[in-house]
C-alpha atoms as a PDB file:
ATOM      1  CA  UNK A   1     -11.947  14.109  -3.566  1.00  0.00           C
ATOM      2  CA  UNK A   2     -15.816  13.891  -3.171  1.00  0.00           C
ATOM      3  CA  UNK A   3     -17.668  13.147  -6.408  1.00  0.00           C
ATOM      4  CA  UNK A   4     -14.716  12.471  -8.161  1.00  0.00           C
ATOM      5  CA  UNK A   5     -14.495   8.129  -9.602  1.00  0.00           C
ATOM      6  CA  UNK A   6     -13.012   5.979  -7.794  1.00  0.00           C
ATOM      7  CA  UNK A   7     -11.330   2.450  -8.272  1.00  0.00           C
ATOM      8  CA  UNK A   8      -9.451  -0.456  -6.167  1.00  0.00           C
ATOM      9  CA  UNK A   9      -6.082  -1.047  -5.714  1.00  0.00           C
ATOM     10  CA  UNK A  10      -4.221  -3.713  -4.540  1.00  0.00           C
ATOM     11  CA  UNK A  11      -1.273  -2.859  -2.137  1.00  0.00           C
ATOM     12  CA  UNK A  12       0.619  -5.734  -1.265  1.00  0.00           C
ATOM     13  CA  UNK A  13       3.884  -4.370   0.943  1.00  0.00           C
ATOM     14  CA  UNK A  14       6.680  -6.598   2.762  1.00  0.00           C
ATOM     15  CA  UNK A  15       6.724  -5.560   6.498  1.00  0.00           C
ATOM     16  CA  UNK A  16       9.917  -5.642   9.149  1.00  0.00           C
ATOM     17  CA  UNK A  17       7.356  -5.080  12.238  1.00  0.00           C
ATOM     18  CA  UNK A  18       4.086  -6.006  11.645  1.00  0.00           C
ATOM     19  CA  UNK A  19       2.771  -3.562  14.275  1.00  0.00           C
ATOM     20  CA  UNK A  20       4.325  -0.546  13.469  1.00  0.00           C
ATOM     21  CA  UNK A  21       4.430  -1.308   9.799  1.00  0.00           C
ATOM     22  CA  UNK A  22       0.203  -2.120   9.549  1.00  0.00           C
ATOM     23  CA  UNK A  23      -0.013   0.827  11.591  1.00  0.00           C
ATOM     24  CA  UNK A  24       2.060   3.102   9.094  1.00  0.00           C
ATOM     25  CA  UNK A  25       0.341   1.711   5.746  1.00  0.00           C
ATOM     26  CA  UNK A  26      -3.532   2.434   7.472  1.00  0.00           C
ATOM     27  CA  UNK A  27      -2.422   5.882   9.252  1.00  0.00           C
ATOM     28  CA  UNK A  28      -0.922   6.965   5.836  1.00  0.00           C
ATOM     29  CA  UNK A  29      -4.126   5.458   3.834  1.00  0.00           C
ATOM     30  CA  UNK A  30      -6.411   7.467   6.048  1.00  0.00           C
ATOM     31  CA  UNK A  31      -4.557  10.609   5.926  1.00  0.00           C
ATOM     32  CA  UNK A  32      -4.511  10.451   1.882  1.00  0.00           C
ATOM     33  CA  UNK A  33      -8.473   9.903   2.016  1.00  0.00           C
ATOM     34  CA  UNK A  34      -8.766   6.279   0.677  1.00  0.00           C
ATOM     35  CA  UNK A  35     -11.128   3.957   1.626  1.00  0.00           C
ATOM     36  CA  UNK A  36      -9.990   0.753   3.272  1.00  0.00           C
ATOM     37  CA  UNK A  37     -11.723  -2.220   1.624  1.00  0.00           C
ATOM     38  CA  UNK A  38      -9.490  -5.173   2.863  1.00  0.00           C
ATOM     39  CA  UNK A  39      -6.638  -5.825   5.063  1.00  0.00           C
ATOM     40  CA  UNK A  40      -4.891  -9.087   5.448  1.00  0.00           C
ATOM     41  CA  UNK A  41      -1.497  -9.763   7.084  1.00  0.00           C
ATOM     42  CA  UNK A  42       0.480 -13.438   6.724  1.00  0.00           C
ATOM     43  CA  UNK A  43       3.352 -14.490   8.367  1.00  0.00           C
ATOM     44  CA  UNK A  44       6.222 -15.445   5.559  1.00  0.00           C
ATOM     45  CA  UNK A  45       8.367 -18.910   6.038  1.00  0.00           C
ATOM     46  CA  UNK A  46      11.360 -16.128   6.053  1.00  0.00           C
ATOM     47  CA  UNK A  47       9.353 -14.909   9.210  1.00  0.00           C
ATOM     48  CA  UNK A  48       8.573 -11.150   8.430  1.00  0.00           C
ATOM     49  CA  UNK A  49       5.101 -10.422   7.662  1.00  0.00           C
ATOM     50  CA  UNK A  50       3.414  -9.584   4.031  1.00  0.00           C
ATOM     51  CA  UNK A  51       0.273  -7.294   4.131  1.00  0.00           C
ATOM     52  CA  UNK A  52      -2.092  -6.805   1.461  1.00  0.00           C
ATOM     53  CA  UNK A  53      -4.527  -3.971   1.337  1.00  0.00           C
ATOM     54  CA  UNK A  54      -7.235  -3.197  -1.023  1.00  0.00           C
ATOM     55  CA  UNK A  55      -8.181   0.367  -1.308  1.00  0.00           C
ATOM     56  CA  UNK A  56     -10.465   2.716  -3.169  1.00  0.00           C
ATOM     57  CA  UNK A  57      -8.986   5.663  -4.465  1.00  0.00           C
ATOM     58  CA  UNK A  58      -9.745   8.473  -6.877  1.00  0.00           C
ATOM     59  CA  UNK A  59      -9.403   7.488 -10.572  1.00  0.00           C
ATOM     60  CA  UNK A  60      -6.747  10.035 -10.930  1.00  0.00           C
ATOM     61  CA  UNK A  61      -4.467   9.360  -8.078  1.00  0.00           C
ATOM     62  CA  UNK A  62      -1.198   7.730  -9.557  1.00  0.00           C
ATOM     63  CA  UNK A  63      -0.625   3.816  -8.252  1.00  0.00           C
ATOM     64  CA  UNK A  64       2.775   4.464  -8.757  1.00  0.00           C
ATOM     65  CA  UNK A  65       2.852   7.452  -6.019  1.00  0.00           C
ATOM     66  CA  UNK A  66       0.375   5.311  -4.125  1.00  0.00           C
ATOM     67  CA  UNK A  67       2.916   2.788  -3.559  1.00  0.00           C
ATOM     68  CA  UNK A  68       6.193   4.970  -3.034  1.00  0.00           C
ATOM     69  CA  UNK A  69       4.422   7.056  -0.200  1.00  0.00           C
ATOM     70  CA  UNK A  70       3.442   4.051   1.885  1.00  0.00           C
ATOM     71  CA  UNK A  71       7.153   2.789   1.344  1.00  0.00           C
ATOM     72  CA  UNK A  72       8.721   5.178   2.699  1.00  0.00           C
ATOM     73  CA  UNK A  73       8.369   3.913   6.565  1.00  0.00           C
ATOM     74  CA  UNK A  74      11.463   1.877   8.032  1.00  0.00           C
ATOM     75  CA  UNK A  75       9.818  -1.138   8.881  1.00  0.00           C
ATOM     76  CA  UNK A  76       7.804  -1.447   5.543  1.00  0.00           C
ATOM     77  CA  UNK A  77      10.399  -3.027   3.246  1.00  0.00           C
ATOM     78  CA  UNK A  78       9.215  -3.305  -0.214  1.00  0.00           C
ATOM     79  CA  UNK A  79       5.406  -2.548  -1.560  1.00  0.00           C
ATOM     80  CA  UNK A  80       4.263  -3.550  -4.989  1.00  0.00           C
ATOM     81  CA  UNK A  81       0.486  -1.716  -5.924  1.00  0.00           C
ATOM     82  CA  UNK A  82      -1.580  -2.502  -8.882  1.00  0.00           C
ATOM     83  CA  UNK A  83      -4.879  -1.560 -10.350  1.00  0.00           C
ATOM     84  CA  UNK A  84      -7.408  -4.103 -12.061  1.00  0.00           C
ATOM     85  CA  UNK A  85      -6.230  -3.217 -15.297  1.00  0.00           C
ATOM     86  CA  UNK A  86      -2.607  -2.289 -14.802  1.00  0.00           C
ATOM     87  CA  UNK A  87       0.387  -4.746 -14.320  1.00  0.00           C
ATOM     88  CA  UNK A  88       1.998  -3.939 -11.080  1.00  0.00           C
ATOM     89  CA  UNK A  89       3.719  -1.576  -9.982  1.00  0.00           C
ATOM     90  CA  UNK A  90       7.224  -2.269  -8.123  1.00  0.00           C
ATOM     91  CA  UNK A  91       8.260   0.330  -5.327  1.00  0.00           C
ATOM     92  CA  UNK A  92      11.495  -0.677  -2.938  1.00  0.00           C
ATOM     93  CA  UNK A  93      11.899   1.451   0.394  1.00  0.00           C
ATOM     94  CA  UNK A  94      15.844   2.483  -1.482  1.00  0.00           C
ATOM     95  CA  UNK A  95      14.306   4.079  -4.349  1.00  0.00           C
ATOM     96  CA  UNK A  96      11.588   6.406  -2.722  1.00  0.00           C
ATOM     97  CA  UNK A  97      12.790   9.799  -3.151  1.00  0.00           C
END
């Protein structure tokens, strides 16, 4: 992926366990390559935990796939990823293939 252009994401996914699931969405980021610009987690009044990632990726990598592969862990729920200029993208753990 070196030399290739990049641009941000936003990854905002809907976490069971916010240990295992923060642990899940930066081990798979790493392993794919991106860059980790931002990570926030937030406690929801419902009481499961929202995190929101920003990462740099190559131009050509999908936001689509970006979101489905970190939704496939159990204790990530639902992830929604967008890029600046895209609406965003909707990706539930029950229809990751």
């Amino acid at each position: 992926m070196s030399g290739e252009a990049m641009r941000e994401i936003t990854v905002e996914a809907v976490l069971n366990d916010p240990y295992d699931g923060a642990v899940r969405l930066l081990g798979d980021a790493q392993r794919f390559g991106f860059e980790l610009k931002k990570l926030a987690l937030a406690t929801r009044p419902e009481g499961m935990v929202s995190a929101t990632l920003i990462l740099r990726v190559p131009i050509s990598v999908d936001t689509r796939l970006v979101a489905a592969r970190l939704a496939r862990h159990p204790t990530v729920s639902h992830v929604d990823a967008r890029a600046a200029a895209s609406a965003l993208l909707d990706c539930t753990q029950g229809m990751v293939a």
